[in-house]
PDB file of N, CA and C in Angstrom:
ATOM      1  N   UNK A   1     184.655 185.788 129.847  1.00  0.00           N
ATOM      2  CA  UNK A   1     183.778 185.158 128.892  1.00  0.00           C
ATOM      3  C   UNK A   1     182.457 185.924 128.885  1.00  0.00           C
ATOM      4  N   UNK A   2     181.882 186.127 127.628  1.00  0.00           N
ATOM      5  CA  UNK A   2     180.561 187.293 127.539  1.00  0.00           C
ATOM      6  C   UNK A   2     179.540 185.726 127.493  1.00  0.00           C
ATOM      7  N   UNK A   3     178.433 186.050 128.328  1.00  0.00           N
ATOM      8  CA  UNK A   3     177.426 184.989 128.504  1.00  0.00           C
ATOM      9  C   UNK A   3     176.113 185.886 128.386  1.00  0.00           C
ATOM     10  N   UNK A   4     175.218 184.742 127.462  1.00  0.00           N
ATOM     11  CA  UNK A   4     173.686 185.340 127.491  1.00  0.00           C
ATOM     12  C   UNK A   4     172.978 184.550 128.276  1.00  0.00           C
ATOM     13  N   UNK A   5     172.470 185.226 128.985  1.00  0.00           N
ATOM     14  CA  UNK A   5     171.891 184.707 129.985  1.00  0.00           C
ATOM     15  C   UNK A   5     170.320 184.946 130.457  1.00  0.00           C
ATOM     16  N   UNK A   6     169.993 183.534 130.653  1.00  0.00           N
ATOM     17  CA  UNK A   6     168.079 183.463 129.899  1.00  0.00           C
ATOM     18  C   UNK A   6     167.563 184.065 131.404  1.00  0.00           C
ATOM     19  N   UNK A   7     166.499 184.563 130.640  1.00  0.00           N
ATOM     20  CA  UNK A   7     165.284 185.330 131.835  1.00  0.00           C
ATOM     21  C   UNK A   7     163.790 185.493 131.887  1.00  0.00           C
ATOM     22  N   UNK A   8     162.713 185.518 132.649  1.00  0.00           N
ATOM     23  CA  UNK A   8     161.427 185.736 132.275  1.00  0.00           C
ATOM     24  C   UNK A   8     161.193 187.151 131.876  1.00  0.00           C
ATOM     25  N   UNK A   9     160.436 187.704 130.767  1.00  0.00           N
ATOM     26  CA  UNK A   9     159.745 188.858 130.812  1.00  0.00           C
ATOM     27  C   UNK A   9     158.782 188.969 131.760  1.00  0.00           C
ATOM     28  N   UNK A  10     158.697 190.011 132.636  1.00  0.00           N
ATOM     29  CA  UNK A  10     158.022 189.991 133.992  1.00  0.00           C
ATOM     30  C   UNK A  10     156.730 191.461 133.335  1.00  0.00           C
ATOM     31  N   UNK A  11     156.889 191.651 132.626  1.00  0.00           N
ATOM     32  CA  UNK A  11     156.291 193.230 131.958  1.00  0.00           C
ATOM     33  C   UNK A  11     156.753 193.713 130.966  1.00  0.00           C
ATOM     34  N   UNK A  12     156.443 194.436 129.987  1.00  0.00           N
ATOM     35  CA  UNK A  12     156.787 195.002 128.637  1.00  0.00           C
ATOM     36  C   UNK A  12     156.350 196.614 129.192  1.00  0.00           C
ATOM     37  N   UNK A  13     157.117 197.288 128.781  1.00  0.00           N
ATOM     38  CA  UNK A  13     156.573 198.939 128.914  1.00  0.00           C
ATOM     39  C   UNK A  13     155.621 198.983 127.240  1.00  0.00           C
ATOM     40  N   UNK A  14     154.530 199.598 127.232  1.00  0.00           N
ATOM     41  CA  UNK A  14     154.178 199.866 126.129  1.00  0.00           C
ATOM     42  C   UNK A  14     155.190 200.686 125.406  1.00  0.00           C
ATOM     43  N   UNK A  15     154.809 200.572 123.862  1.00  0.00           N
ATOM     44  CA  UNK A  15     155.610 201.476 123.097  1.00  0.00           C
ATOM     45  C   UNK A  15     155.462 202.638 122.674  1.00  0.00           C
ATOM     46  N   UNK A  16     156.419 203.505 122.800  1.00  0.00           N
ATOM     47  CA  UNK A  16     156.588 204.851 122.594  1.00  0.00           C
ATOM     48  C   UNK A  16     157.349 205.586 121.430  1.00  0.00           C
ATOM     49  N   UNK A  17     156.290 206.012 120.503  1.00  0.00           N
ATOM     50  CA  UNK A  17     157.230 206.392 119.144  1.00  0.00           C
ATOM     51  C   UNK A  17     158.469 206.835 119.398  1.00  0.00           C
ATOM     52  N   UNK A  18     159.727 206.129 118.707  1.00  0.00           N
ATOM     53  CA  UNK A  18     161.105 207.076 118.941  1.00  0.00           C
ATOM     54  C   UNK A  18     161.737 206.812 120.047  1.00  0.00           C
ATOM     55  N   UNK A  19     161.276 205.776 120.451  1.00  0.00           N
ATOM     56  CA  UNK A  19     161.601 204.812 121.979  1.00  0.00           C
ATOM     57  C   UNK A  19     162.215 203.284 121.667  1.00  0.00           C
ATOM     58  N   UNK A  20     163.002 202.997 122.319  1.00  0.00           N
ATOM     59  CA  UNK A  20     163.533 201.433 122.201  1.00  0.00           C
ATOM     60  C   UNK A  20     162.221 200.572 123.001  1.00  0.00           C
ATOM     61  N   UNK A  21     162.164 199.116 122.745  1.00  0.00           N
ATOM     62  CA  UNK A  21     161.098 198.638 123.251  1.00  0.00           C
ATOM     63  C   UNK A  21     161.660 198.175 124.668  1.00  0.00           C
ATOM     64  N   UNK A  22     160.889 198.650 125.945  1.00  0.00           N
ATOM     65  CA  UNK A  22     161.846 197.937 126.913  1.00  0.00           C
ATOM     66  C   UNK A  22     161.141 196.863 127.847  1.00  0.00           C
ATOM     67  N   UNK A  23     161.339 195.715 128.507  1.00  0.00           N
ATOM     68  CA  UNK A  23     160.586 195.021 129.664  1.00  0.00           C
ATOM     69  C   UNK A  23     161.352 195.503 130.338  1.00  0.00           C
ATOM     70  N   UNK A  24     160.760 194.436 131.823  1.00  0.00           N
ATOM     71  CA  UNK A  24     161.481 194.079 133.008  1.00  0.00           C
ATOM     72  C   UNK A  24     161.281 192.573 132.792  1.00  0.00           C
ATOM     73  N   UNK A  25     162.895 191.801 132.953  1.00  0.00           N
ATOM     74  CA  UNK A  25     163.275 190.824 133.314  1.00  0.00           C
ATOM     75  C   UNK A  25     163.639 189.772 134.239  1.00  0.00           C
ATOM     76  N   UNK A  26     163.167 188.746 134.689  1.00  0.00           N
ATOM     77  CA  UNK A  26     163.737 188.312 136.010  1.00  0.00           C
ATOM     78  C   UNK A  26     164.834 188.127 135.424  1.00  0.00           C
ATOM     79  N   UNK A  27     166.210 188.011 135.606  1.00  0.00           N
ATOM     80  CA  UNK A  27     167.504 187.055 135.898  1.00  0.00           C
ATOM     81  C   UNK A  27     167.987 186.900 136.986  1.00  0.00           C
ATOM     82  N   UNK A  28     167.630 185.564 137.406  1.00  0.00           N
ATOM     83  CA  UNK A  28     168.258 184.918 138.465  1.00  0.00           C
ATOM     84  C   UNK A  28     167.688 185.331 139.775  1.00  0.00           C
ATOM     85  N   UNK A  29     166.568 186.160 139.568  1.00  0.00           N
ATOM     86  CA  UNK A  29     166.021 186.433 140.789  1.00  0.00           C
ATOM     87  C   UNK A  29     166.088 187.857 141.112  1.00  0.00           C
ATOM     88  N   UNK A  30     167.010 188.593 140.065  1.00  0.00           N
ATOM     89  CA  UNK A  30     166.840 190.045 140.308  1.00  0.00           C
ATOM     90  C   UNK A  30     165.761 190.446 138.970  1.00  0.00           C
ATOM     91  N   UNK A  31     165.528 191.668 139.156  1.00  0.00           N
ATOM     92  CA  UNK A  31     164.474 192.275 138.243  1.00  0.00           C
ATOM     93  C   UNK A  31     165.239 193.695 137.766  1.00  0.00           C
ATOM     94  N   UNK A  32     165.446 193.314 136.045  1.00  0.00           N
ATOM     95  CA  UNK A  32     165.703 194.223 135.291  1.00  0.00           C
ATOM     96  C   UNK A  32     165.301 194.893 134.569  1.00  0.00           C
ATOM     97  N   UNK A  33     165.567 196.419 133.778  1.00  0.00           N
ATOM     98  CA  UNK A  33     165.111 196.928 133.089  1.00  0.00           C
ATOM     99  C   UNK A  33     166.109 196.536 131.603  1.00  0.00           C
ATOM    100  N   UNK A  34     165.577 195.505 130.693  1.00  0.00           N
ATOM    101  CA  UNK A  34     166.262 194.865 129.452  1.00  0.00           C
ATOM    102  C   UNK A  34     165.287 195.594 127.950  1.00  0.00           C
ATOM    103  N   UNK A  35     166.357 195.879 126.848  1.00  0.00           N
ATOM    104  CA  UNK A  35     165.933 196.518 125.411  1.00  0.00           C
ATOM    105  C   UNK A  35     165.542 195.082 125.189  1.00  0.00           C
ATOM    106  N   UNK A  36     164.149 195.140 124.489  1.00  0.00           N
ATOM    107  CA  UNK A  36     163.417 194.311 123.844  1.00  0.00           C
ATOM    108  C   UNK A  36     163.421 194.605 122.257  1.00  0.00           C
ATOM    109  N   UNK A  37     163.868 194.809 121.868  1.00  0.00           N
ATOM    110  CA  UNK A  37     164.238 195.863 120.465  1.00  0.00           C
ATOM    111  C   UNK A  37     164.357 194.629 119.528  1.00  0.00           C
ATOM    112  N   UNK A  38     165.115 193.850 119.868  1.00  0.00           N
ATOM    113  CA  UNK A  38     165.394 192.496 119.167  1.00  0.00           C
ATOM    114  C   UNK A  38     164.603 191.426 118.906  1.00  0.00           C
ATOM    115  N   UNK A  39     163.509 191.051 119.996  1.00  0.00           N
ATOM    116  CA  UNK A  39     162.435 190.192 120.183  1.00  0.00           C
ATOM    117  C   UNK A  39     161.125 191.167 119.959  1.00  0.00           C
ATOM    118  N   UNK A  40     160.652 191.307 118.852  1.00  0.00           N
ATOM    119  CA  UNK A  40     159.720 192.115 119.086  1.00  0.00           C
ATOM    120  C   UNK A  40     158.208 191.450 118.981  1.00  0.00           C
ATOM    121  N   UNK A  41     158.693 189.818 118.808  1.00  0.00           N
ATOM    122  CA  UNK A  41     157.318 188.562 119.188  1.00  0.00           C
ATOM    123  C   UNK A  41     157.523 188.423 120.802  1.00  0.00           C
ATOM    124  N   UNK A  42     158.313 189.022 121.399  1.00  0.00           N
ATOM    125  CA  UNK A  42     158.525 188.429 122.985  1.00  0.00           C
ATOM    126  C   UNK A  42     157.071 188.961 123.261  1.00  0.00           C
ATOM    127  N   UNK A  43     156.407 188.367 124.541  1.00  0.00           N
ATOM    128  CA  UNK A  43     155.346 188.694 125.111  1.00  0.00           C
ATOM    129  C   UNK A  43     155.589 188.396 126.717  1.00  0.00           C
ATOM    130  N   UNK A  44     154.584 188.702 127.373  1.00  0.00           N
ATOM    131  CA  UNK A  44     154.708 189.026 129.066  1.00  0.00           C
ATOM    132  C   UNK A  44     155.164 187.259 129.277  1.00  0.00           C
ATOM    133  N   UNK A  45     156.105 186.611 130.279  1.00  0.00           N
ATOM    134  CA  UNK A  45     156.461 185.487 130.882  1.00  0.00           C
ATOM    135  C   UNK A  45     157.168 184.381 129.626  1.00  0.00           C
ATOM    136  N   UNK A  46     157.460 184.944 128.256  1.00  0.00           N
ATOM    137  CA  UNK A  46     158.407 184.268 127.110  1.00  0.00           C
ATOM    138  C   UNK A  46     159.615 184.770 127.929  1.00  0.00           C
ATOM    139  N   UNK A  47     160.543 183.700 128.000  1.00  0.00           N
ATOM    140  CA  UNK A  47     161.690 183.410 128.041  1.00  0.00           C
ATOM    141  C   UNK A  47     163.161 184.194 127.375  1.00  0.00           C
ATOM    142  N   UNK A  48     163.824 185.268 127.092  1.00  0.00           N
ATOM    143  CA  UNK A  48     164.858 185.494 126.850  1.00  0.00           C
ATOM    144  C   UNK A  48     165.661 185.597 126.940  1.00  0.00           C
ATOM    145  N   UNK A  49     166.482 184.974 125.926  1.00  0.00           N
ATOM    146  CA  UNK A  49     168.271 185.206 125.939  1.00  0.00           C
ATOM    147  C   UNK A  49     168.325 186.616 126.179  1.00  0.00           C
ATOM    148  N   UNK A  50     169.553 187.083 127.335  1.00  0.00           N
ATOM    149  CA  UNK A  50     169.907 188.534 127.609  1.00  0.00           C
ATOM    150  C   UNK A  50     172.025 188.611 127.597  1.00  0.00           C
ATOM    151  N   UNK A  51     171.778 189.829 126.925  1.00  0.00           N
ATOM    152  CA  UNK A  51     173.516 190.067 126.589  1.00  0.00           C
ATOM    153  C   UNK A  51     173.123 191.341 127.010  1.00  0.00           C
ATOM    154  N   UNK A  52     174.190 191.651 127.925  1.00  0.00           N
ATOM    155  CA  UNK A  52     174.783 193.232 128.193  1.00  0.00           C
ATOM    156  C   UNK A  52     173.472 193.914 128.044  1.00  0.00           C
ATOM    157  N   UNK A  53     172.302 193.934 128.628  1.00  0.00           N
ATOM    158  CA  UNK A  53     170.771 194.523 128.712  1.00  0.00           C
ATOM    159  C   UNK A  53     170.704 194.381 127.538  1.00  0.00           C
ATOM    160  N   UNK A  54     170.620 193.233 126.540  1.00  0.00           N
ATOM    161  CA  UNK A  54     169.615 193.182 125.616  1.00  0.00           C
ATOM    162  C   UNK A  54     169.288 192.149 125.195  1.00  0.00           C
ATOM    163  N   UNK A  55     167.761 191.725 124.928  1.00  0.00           N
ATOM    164  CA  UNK A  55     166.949 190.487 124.606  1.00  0.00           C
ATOM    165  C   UNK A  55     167.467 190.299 123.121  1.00  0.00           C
ATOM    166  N   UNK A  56     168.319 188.963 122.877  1.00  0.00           N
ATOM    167  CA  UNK A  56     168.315 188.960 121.507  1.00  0.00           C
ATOM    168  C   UNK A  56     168.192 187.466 120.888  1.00  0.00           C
ATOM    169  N   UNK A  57     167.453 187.121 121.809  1.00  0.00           N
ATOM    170  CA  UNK A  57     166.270 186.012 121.224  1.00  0.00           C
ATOM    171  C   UNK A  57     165.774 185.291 122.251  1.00  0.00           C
ATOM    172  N   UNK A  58     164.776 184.932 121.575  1.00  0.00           N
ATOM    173  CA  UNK A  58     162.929 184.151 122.842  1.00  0.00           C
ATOM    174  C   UNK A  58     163.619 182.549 122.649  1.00  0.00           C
ATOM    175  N   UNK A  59     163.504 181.924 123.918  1.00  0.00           N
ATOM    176  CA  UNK A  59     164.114 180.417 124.207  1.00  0.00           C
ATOM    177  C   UNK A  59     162.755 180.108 124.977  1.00  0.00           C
ATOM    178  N   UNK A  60     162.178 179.075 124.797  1.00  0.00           N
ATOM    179  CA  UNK A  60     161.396 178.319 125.524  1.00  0.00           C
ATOM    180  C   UNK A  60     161.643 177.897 126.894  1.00  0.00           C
ATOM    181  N   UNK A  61     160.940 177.458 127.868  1.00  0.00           N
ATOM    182  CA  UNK A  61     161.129 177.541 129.481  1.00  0.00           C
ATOM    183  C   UNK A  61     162.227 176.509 129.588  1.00  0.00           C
ATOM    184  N   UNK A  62     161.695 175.223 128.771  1.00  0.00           N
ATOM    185  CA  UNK A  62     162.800 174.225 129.032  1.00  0.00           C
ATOM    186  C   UNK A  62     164.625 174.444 129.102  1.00  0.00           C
ATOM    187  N   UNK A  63     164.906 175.003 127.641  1.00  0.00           N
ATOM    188  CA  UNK A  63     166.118 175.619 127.418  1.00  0.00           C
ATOM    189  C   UNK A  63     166.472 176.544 128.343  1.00  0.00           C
ATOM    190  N   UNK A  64     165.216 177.112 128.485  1.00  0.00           N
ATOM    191  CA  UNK A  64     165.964 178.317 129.834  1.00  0.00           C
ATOM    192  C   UNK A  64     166.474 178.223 131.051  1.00  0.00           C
ATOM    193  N   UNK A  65     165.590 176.771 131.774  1.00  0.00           N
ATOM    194  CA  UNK A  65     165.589 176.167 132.848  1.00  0.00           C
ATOM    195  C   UNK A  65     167.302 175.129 132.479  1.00  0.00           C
ATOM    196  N   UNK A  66     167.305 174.948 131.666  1.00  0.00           N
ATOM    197  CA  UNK A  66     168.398 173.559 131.459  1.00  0.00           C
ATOM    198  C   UNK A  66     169.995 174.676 131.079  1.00  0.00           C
ATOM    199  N   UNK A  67     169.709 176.114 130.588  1.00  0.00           N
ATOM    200  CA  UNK A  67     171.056 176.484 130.578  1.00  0.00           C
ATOM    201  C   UNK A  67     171.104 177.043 131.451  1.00  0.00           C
ATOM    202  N   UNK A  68     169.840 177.709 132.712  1.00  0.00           N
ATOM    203  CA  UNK A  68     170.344 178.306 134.185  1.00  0.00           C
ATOM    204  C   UNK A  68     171.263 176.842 135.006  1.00  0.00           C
ATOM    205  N   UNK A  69     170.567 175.777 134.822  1.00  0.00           N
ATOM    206  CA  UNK A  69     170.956 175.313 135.162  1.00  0.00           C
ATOM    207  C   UNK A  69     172.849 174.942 135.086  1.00  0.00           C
ATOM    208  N   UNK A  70     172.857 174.825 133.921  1.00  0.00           N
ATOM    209  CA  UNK A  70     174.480 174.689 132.845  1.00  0.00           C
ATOM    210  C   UNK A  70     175.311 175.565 133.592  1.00  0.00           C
ATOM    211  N   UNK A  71     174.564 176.832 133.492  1.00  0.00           N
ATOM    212  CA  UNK A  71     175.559 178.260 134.445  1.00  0.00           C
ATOM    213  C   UNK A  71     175.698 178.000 135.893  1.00  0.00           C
ATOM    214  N   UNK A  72     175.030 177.646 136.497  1.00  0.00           N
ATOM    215  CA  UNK A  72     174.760 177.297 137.933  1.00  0.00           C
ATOM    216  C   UNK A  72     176.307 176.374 138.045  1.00  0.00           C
ATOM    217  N   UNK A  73     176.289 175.611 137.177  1.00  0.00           N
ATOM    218  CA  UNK A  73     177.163 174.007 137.712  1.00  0.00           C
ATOM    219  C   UNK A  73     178.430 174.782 137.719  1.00  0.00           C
ATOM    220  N   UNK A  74     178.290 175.807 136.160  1.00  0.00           N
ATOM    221  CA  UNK A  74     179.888 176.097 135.686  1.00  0.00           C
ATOM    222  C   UNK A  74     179.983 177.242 136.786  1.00  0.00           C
ATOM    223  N   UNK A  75     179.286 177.542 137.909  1.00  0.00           N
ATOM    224  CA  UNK A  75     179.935 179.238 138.789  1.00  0.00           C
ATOM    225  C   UNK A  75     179.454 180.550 138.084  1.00  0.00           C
ATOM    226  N   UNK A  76     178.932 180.491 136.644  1.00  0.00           N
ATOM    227  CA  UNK A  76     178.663 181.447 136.332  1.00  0.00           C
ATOM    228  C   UNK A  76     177.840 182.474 136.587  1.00  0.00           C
ATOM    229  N   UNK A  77     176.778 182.496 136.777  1.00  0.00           N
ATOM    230  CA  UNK A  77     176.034 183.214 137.987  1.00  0.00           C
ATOM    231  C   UNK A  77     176.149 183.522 139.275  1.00  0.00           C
ATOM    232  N   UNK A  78     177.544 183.380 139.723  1.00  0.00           N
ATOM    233  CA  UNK A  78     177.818 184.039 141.052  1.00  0.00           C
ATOM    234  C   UNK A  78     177.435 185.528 141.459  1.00  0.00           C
ATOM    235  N   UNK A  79     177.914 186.242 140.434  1.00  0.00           N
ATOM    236  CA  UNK A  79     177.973 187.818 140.609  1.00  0.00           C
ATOM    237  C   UNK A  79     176.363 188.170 139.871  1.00  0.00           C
ATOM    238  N   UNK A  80     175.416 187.424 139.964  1.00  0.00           N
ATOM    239  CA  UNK A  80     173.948 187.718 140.006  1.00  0.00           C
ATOM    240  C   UNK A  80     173.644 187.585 141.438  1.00  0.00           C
ATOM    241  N   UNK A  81     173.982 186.193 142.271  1.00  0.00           N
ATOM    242  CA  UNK A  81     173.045 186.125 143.141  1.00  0.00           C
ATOM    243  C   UNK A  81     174.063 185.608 144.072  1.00  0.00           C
ATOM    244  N   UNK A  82     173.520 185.885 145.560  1.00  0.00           N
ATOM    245  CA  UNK A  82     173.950 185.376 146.507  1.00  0.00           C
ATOM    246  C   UNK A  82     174.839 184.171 146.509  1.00  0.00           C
ATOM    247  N   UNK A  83     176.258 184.809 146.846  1.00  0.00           N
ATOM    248  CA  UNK A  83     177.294 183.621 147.450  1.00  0.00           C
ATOM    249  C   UNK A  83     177.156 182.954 148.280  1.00  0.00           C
ATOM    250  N   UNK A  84     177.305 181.660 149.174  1.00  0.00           N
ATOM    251  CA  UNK A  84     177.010 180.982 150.019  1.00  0.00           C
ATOM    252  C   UNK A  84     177.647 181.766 151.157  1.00  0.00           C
ATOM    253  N   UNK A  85     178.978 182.468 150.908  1.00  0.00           N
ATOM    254  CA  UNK A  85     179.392 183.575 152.308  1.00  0.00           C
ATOM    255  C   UNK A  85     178.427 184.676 152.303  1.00  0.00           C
ATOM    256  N   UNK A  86     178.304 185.223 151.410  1.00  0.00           N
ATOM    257  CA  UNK A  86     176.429 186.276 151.505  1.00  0.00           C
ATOM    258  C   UNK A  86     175.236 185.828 151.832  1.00  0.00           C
ATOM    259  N   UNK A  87     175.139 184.752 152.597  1.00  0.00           N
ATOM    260  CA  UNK A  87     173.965 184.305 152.815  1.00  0.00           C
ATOM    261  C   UNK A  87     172.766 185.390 153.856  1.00  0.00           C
ATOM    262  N   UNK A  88     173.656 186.497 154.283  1.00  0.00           N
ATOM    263  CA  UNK A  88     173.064 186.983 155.031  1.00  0.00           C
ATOM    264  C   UNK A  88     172.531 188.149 154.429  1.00  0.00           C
ATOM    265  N   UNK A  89     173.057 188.363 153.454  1.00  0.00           N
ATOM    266  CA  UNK A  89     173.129 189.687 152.916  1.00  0.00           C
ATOM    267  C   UNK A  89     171.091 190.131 152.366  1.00  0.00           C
ATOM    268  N   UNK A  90     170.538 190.994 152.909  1.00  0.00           N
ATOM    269  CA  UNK A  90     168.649 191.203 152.247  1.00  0.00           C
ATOM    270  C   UNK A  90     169.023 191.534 151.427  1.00  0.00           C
ATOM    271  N   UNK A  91     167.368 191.497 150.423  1.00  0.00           N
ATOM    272  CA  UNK A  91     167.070 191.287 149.026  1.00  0.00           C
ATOM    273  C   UNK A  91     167.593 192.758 149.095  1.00  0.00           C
ATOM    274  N   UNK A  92     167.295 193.923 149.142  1.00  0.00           N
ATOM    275  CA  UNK A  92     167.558 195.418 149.149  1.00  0.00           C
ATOM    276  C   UNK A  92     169.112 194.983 148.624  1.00  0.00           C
ATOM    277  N   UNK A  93     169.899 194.500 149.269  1.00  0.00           N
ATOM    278  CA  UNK A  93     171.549 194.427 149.279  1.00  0.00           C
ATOM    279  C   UNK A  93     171.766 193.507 147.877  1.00  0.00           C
ATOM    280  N   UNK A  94     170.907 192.221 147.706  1.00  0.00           N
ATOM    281  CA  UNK A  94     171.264 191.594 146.352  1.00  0.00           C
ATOM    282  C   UNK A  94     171.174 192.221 145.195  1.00  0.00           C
ATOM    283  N   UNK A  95     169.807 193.295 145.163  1.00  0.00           N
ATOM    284  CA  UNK A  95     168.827 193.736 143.896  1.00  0.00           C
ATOM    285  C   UNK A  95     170.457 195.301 143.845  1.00  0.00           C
ATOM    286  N   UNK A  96     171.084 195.535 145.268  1.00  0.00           N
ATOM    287  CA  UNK A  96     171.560 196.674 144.319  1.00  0.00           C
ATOM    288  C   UNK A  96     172.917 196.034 143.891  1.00  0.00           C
ATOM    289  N   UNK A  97     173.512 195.234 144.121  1.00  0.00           N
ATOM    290  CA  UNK A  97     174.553 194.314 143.597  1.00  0.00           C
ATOM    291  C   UNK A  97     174.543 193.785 142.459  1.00  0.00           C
ATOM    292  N   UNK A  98     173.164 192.945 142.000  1.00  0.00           N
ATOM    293  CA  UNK A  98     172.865 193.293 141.067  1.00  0.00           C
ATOM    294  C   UNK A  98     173.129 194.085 139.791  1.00  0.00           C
ATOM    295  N   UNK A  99     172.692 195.194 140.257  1.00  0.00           N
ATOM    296  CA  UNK A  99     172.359 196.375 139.527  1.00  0.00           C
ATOM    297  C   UNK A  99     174.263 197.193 138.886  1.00  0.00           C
ATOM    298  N   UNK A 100     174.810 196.798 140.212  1.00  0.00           N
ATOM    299  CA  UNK A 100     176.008 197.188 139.978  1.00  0.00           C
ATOM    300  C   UNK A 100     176.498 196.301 139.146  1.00  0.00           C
ATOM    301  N   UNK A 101     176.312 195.296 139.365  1.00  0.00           N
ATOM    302  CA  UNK A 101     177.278 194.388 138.145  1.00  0.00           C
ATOM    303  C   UNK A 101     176.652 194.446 136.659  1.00  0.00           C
ATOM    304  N   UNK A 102     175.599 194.341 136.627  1.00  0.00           N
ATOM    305  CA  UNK A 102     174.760 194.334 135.566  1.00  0.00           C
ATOM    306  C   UNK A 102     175.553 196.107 134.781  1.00  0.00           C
ATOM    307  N   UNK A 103     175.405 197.402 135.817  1.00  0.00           N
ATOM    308  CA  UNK A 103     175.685 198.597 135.423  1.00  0.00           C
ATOM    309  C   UNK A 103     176.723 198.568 134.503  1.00  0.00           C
ATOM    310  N   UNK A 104     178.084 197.261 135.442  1.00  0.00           N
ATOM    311  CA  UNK A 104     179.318 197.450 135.244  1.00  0.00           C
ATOM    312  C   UNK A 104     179.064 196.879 133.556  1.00  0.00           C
ATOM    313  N   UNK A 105     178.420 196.152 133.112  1.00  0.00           N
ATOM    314  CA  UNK A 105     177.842 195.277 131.943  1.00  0.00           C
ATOM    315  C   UNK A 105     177.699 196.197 130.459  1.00  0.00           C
ATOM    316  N   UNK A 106     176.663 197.575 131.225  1.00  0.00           N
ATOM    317  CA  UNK A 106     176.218 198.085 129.921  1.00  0.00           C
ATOM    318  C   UNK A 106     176.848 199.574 130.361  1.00  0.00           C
ATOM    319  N   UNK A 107     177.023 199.933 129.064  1.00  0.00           N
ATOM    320  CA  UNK A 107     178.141 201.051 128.500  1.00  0.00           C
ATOM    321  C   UNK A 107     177.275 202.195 129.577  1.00  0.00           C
TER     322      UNK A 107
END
């Protein structure tokens, strides 16, 4: 199942002619590099829907908070963040797990 999955803008890179617009995103506690290309009202700590690294629309905190939550109940955010058998595993080990799944995500 393809899920968008909400996040804070943590930073916007300024823009660069001939450049996609990009932040960094929290999801779920890791910090990404997400195309802002789509939201181009997003601003620093607005809320976005994220598909396969890309923002493709601004959700308010509430909605964001109430569908992490939704994903949480349904298991869906497992392969973001720490399993209850990974409890041991440091942030270094989550952020590149992360990164791998997220990698596995975008082309």
């Amino acid at each position: 199942m393809c899920l968008a999955i909400p996040g804070r803008i943590k930073s916007i890179e300024p823009f660069k002619e001939g450049y996609m617009s990009m932040g960094k995103v929290e999801l779920g506690g890791i910090i990404k590099e997400i195309n802002l290309q789509l939201v181009p009202d997003a601003k620093e700590n607005d809320y976005v829907l994220v598909h396969v690294g890309v923002a493709i629309s601004i959700v308010d905190e509430e909605e964001a908070k109430s569908s992490l939550k939704f994903l949480e109940q349904m298991n869906e955010l497992d392969e973001l963040y720490n399993t209850a058998e990974d409890n041991e595993i440091t942030k270094e080990e989550r952020v590149k797990q992360g990164d791998d799944i997220i990698s596995k995500m975008i082309p």
